[in-house]
N, C-alpha and C. Protein backbone atom coordinates (compact mmCIF):
# COMPACT_ATOMS: atom_id res chain seq x y z
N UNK A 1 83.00 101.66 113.37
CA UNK A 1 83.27 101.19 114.74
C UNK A 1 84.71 100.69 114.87
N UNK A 2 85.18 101.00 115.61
CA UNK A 2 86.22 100.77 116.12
C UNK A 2 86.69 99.38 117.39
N UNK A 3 87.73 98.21 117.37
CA UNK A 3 87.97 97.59 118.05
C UNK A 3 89.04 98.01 118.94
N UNK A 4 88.75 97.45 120.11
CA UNK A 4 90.09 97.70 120.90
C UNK A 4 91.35 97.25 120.40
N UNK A 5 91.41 96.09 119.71
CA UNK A 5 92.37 95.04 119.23
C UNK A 5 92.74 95.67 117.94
N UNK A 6 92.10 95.84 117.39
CA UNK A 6 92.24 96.99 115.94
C UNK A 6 92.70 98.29 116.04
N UNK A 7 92.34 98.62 117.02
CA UNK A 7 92.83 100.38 117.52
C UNK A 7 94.28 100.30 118.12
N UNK A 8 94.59 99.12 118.66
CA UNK A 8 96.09 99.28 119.70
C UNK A 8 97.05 98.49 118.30
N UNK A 9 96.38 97.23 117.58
CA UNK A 9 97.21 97.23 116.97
C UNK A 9 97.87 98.07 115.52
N UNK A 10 96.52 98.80 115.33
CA UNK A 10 96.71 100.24 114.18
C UNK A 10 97.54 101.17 114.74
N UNK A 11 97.55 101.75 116.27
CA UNK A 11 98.62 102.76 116.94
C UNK A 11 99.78 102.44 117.21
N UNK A 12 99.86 101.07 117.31
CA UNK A 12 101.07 100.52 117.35
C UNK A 12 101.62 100.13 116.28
N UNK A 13 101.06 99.78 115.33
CA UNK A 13 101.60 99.69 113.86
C UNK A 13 102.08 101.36 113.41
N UNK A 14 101.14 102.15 113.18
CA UNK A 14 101.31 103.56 113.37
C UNK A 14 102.92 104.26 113.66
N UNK A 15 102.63 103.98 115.10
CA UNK A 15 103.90 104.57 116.29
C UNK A 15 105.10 104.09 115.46
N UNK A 16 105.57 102.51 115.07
CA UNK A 16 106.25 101.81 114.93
C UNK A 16 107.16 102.29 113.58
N UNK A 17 105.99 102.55 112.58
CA UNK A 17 106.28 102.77 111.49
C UNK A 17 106.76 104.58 111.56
């Protein structure tokens, strides 16, 4: 399962990196 808060901050960690 997936969080909203976990998901934007994983894509945004993601994107960032």
């Amino acid at each position: 399962m997936y969080n909203m808060a976990d998901f934007a901050f994983g894509i945004t960690f993601y994107r960032s990196a």
